[in-house]
N, C-alpha and C. Protein backbone atom coordinates (compact mmCIF):
# COMPACT_ATOMS: atom_id res chain seq x y z
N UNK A 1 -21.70 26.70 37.15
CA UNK A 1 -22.32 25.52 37.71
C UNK A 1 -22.48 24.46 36.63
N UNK A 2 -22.58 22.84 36.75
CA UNK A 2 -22.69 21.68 36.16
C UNK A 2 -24.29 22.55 35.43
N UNK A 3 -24.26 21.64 34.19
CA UNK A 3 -25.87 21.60 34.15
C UNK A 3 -26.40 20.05 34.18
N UNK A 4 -27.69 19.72 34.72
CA UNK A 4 -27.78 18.01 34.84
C UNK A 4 -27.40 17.37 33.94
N UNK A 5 -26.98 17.59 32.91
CA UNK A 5 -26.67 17.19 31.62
C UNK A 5 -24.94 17.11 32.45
N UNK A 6 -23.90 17.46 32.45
CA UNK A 6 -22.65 17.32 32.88
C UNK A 6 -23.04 16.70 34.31
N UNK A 7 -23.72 16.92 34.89
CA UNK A 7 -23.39 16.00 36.24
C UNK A 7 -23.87 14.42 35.71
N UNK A 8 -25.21 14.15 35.18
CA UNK A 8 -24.93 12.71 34.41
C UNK A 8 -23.91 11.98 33.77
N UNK A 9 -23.12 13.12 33.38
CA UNK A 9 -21.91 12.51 32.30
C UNK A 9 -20.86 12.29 33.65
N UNK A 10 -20.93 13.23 34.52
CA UNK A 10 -19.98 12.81 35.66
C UNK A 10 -19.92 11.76 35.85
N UNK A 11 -21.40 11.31 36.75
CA UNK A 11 -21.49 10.49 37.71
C UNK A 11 -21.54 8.97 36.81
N UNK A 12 -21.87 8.98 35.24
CA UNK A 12 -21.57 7.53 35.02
C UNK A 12 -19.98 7.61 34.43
N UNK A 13 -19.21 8.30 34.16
CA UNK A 13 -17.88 8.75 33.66
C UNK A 13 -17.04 7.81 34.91
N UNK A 14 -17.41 8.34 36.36
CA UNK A 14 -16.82 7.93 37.10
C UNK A 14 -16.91 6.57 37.46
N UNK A 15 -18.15 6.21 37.21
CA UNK A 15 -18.41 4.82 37.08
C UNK A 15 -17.62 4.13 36.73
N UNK A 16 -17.61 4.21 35.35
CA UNK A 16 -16.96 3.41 34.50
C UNK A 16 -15.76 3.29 34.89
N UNK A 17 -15.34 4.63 35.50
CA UNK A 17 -13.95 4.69 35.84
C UNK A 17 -13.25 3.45 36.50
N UNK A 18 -14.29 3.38 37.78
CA UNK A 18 -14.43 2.48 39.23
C UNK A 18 -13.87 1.85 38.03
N UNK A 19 -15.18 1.04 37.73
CA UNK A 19 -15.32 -0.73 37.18
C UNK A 19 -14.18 -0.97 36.37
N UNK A 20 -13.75 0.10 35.53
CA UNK A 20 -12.19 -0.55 34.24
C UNK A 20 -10.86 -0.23 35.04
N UNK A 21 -10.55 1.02 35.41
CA UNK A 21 -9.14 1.15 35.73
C UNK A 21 -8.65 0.93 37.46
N UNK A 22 -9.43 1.05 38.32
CA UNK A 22 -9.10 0.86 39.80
C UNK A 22 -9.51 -0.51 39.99
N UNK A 23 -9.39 -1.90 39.42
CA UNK A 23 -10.05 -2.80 39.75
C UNK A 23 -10.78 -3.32 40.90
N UNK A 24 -11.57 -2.25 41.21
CA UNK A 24 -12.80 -2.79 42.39
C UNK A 24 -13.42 -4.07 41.61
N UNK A 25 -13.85 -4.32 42.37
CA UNK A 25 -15.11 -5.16 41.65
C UNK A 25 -16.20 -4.11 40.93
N UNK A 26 -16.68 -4.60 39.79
CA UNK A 26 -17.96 -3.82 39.47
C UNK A 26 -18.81 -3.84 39.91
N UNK A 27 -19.17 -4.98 41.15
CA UNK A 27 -20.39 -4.97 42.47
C UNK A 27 -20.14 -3.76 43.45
N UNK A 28 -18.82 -3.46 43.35
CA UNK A 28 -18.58 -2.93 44.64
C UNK A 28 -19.53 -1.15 44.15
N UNK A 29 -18.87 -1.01 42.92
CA UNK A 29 -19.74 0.20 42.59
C UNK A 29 -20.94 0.26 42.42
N UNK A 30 -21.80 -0.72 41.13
CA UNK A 30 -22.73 -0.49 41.14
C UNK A 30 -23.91 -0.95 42.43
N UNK A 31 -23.31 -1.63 43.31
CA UNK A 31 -24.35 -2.21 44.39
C UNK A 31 -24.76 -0.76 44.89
N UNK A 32 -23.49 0.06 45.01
CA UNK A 32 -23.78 1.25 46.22
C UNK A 32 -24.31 2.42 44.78
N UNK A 33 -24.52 2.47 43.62
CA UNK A 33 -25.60 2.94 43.17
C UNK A 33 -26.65 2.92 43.01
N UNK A 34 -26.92 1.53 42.75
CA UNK A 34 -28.39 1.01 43.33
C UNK A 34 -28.33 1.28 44.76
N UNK A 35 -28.08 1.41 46.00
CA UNK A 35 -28.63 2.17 46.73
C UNK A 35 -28.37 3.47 46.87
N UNK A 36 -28.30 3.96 45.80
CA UNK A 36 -27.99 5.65 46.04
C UNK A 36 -29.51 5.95 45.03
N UNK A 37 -29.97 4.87 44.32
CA UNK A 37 -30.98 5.29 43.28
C UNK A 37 -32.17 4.54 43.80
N UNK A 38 -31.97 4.00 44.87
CA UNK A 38 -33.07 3.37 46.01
C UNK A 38 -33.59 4.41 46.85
N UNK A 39 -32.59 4.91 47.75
CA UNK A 39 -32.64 6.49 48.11
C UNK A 39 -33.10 7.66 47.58
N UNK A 40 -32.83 7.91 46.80
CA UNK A 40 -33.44 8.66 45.73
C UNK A 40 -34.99 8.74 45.41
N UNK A 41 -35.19 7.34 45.24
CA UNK A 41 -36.62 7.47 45.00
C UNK A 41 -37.63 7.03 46.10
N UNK A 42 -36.89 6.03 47.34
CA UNK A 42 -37.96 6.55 48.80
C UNK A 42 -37.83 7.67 49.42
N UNK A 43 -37.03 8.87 48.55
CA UNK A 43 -37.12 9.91 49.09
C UNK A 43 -37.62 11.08 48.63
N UNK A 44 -38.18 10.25 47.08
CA UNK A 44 -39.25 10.94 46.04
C UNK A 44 -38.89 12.45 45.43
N UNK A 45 -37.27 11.94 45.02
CA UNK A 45 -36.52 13.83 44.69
C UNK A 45 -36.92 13.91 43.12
N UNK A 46 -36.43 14.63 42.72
CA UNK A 46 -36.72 14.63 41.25
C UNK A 46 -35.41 14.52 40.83
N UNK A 47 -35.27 14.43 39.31
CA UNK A 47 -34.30 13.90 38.53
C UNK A 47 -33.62 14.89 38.71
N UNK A 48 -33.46 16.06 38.58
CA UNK A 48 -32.89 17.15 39.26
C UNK A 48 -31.60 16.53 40.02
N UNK A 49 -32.18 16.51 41.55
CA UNK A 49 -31.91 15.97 42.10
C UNK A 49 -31.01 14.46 42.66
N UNK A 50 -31.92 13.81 42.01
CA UNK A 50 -31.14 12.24 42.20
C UNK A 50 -29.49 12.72 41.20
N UNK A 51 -29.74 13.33 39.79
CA UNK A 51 -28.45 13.49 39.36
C UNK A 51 -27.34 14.29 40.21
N UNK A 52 -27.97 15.24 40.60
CA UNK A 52 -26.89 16.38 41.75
C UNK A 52 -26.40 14.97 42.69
N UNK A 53 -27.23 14.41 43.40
CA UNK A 53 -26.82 13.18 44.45
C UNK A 53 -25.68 11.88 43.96
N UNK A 54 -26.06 11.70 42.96
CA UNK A 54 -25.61 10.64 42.07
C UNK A 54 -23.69 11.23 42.06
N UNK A 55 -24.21 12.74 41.50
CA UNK A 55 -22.54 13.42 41.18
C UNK A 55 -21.84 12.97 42.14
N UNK A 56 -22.67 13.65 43.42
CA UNK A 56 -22.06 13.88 44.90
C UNK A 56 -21.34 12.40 45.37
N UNK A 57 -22.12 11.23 44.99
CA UNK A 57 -21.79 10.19 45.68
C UNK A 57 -20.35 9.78 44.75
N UNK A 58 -20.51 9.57 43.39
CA UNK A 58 -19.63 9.05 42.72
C UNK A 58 -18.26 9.92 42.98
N UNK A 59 -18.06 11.25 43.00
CA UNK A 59 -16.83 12.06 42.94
C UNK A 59 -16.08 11.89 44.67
N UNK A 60 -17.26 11.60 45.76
CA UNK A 60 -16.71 11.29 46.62
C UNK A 60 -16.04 10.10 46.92
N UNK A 61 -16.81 8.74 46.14
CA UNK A 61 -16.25 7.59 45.26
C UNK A 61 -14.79 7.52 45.15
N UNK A 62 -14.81 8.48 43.93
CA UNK A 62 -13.86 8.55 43.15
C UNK A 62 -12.25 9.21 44.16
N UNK A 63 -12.55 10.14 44.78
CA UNK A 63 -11.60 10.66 45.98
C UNK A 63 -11.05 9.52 47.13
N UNK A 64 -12.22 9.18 47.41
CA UNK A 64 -11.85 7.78 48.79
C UNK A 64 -10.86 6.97 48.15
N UNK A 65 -11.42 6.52 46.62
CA UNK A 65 -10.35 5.95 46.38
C UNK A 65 -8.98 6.03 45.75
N UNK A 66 -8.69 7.35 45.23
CA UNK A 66 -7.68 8.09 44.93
C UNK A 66 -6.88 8.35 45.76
N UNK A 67 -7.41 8.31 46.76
CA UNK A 67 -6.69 9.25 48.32
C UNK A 67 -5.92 7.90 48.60
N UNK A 68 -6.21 6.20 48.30
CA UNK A 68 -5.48 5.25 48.43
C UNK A 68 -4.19 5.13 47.36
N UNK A 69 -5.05 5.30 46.14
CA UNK A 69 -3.93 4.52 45.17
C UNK A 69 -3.09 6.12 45.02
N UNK A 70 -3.76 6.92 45.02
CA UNK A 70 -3.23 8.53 44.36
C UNK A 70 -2.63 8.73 43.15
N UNK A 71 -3.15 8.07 42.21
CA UNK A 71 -2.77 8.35 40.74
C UNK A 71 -3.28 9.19 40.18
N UNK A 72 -4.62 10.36 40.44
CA UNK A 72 -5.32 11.37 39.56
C UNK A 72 -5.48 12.64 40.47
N UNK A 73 -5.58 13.99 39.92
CA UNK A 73 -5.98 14.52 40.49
C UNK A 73 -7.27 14.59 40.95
N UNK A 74 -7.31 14.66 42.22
CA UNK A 74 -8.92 14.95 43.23
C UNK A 74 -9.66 15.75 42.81
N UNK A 75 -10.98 15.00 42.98
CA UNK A 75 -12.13 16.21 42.47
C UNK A 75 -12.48 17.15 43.50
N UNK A 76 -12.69 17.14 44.77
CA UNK A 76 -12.85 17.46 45.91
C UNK A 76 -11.36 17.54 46.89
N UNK A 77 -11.45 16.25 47.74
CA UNK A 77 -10.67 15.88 48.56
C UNK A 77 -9.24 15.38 48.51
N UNK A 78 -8.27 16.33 48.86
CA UNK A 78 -6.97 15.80 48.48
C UNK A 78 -7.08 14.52 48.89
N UNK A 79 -5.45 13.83 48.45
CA UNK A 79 -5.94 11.95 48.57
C UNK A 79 -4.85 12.44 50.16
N UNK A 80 -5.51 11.37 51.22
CA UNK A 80 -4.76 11.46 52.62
C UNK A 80 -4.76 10.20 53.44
N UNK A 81 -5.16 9.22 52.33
CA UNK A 81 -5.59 7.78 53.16
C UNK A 81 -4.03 7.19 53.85
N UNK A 82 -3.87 5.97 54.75
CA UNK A 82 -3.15 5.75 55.22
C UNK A 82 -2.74 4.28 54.12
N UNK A 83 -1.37 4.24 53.94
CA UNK A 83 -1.09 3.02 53.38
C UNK A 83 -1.37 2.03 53.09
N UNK A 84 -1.92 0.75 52.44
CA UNK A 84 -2.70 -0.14 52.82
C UNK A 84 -4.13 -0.42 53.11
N UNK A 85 -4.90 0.69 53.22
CA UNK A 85 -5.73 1.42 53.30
C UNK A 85 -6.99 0.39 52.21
N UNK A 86 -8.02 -0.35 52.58
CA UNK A 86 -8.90 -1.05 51.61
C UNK A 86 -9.37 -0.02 50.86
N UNK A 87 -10.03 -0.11 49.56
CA UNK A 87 -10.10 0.39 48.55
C UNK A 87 -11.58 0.38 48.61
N UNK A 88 -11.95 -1.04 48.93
CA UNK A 88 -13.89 -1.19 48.65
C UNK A 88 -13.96 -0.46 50.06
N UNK A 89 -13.45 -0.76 51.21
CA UNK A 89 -14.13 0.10 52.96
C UNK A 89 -14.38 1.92 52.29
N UNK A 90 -12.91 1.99 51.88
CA UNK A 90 -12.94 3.59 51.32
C UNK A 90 -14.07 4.11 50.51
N UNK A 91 -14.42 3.14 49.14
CA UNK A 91 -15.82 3.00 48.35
C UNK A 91 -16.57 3.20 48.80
N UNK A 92 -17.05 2.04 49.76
CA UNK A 92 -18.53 1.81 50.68
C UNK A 92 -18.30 3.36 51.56
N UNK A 93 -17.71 3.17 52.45
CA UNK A 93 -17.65 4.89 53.46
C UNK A 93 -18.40 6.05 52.52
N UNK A 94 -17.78 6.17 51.96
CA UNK A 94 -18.13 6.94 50.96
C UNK A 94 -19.38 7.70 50.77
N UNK A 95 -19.48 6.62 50.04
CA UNK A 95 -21.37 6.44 49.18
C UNK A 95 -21.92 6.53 50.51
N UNK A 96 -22.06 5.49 51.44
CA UNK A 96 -22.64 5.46 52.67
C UNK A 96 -22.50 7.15 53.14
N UNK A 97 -21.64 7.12 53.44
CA UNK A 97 -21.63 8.69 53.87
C UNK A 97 -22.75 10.08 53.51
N UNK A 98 -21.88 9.80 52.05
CA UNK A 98 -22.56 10.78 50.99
C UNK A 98 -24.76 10.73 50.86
N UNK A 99 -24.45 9.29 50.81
CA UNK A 99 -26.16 9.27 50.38
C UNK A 99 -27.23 9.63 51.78
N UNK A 100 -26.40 9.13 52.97
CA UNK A 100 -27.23 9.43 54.11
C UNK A 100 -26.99 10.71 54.45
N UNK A 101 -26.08 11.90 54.40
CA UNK A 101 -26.04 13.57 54.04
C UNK A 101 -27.05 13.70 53.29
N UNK A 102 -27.44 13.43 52.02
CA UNK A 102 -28.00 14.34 51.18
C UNK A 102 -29.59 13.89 51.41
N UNK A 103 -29.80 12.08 51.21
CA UNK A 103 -31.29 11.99 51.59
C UNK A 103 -31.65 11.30 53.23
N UNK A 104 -31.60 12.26 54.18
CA UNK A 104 -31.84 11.62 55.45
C UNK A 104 -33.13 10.71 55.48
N UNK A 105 -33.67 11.25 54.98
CA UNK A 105 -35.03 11.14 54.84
C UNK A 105 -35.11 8.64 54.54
N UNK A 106 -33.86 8.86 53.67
CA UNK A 106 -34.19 7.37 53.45
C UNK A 106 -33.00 6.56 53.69
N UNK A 107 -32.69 7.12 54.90
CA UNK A 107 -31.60 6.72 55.22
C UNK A 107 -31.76 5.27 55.77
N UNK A 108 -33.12 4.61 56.24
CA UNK A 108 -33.10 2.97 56.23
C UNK A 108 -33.19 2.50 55.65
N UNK A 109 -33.29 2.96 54.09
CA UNK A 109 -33.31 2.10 53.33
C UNK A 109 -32.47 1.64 52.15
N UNK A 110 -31.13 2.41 52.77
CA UNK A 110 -30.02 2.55 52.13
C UNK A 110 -29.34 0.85 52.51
């Protein structure tokens, strides 16, 4: 298993990833971390936690949009997107997805 120590290094690793080599915008990522770390804390988890979530959101991130361009191997999800396929919809889905699974609890305020 990760220890929170490797899932931190994940989830900003992948970050960075987003923002330098897939040219999203760097809004497009960090907006939907700030609400993954909005979530997080109207949903009062512990750091524990928010990092396990954080992993979860970014590697699913990182897949949505691999599954478009398909240049890396997948962390999860083979890449299966359809051609043409937006890159930020794939992003946003994503995170959206991911953060309302893990904290229902703050899911309006995502």
């Amino acid at each position: 298993m990760f220890s929170p120590k490797k899932f931190t290094i994940l989830a900003i690793s992948l970050a960075i990833f987003f923002c330098v080599r897939l040219g999203l915008r760097p809004d497009d990522v960090t907006d939907w971390n700030q609400h993954m770390l909005r979530a997080t804390t109207v949903a009062g988890t512990s750091p524990l936690v928010t990092t396990r979530v954080a992993a979860i959101v970014q590697a699913s991130v990182f897949d949505a949009v691999n599954g478009i361009d398909r240049k890396y191997a997948a962390v999860h999800v083979a890449p299966a997107a359809p051609a043409g396929a937006s890159r930020r919809a794939a992003a946003v889905q994503a995170a959206l997805h991911n953060i309302s699974r893990a904290l229902p609890s703050a899911e309006g305020y995502i």
